[in-house]
Protein backbone atom coordinates (compact mmCIF):
# COMPACT_ATOMS: atom_id res chain seq x y z
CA UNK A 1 62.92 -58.32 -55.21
CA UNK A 2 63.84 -55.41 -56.87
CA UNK A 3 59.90 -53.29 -56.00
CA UNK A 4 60.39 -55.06 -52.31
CA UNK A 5 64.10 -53.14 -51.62
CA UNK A 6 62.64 -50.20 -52.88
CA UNK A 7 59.92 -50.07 -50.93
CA UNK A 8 62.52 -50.77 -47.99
CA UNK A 9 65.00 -48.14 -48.89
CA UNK A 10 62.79 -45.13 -47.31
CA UNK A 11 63.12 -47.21 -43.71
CA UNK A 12 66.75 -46.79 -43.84
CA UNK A 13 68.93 -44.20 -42.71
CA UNK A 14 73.22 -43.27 -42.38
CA UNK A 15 74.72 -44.99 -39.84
CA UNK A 16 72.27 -47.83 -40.52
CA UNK A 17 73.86 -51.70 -41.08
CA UNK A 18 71.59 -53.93 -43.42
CA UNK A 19 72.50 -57.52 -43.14
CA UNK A 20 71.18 -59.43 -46.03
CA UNK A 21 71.24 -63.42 -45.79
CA UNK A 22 70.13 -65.98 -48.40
CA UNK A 23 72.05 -68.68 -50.41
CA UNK A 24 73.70 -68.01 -53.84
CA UNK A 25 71.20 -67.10 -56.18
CA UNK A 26 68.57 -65.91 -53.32
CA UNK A 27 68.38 -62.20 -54.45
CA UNK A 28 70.04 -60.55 -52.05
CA UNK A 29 72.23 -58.70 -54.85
CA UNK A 30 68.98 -57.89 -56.79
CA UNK A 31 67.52 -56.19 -53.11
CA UNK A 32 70.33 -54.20 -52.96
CA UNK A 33 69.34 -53.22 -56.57
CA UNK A 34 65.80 -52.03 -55.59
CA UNK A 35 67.32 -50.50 -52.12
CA UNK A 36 69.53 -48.14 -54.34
CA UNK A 37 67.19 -47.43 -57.04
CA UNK A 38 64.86 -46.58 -54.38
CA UNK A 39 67.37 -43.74 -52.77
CA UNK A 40 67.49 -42.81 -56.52
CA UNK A 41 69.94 -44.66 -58.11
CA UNK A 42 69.77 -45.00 -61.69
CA UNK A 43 72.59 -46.42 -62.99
CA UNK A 44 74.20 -50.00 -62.90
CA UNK A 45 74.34 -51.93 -60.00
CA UNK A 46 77.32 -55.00 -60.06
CA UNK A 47 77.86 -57.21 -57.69
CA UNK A 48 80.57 -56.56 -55.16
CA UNK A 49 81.90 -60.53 -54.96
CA UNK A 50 85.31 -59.67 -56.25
CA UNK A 51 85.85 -55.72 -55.44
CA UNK A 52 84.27 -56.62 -51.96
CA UNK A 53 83.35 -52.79 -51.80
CA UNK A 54 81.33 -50.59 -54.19
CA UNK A 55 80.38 -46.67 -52.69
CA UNK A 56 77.59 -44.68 -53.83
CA UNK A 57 78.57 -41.66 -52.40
CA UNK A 58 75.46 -39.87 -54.23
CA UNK A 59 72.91 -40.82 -52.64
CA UNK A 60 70.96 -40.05 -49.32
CA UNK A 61 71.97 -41.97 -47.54
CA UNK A 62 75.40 -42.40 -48.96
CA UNK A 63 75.65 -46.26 -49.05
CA UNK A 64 78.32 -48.56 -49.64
CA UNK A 65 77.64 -52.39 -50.64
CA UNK A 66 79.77 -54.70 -49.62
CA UNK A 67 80.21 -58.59 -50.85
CA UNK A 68 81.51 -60.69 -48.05
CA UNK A 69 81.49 -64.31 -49.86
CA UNK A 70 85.19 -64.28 -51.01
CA UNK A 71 86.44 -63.67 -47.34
CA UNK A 72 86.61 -65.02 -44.12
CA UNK A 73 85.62 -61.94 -41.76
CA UNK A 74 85.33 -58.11 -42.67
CA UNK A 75 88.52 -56.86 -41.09
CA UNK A 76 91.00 -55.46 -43.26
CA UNK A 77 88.92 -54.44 -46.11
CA UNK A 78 87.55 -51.01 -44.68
CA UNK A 79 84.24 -51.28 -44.48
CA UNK A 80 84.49 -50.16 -41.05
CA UNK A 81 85.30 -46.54 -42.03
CA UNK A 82 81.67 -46.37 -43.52
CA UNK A 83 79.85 -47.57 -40.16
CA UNK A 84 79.26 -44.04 -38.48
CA UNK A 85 77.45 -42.13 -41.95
CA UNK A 86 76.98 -44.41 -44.56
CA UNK A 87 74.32 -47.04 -45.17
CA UNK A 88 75.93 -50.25 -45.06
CA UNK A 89 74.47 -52.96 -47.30
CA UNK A 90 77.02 -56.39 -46.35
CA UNK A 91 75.90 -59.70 -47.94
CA UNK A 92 77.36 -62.80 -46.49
CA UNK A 93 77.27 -61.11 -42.72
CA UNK A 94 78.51 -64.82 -41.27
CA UNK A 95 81.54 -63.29 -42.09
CA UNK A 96 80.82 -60.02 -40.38
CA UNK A 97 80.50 -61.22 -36.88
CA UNK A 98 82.13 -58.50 -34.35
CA UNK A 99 81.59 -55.65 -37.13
CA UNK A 100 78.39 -54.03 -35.16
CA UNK A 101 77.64 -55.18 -32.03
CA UNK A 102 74.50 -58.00 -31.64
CA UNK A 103 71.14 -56.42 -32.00
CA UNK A 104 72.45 -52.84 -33.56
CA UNK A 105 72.06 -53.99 -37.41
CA UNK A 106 69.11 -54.37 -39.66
CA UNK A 107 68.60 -58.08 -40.66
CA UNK A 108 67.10 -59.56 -44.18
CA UNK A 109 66.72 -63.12 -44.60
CA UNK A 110 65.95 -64.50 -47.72
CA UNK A 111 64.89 -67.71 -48.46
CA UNK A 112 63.44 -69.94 -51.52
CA UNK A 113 60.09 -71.16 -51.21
CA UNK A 114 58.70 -73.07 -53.92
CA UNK A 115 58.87 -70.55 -57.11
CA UNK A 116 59.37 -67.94 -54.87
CA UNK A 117 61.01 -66.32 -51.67
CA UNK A 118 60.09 -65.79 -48.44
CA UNK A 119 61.58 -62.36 -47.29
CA UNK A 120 61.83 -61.88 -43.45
CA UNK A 121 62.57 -58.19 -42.40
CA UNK A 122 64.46 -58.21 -38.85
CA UNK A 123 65.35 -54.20 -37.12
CA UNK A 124 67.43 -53.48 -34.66
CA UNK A 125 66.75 -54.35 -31.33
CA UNK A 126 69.12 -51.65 -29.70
């Protein structure tokens, strides 16, 4: 997962929304991993399940990660302000419905098959 999301990371650009789905334990944090270390990240990466938010202002783009799991919808936790520059990694995006508007985000769908995953890259339609 880690190789795949940094392969992906050179398709991405500010202003761009990546929704990643999967279950628990699909890899979508682990992605996000490769995405960043791909833009050039190389320190540690934690999950964002109870700070909801963590900025890498660094980077090219900047990105911001955000963990959606422990909420019911994005509003009132800012990721909003990041929408316009910032790439915008948001796992759990069942609970970001209304953020972008239908078609406008990047979609990854992760899902386990057999020992493995099946990854299924989706771009914006709009």
């Amino acid at each position: 997962m880690r190789s795949l999301g940094a392969e992906l990371a050179t398709r991405f650009l500010a202003g761009d929304v990546v929704l990643l789905e999967g279950e628990l334990g699909a890899g979508k944090t682990t992605l996000v991993r490769g995405i960043l270390a791909g833009l050039g990240w190389d320190q540690e990466v934690r999950s964002p399940t109870f700070n909801l938010l963590h900025t890498y202002p660094s980077l090219q783009p900047q990105t911001v990660h955000a963990d959606l799991y422990r909420v019911k919808s994005w509003q009132g936790i800012g990721i909003e302000d990041y929408l316009e520059d910032w790439l915008c990694l948001i796992e759990w995006p069942d609970r970001a419905v209304g953020l972008v508007p239908e078609g406008q985000a990047w979609r990854i769908e992760i899902e386990f098959e057999g020992d493995g995953r099946l990854v299924k890259l989706l771009g914006p339609s709009g």
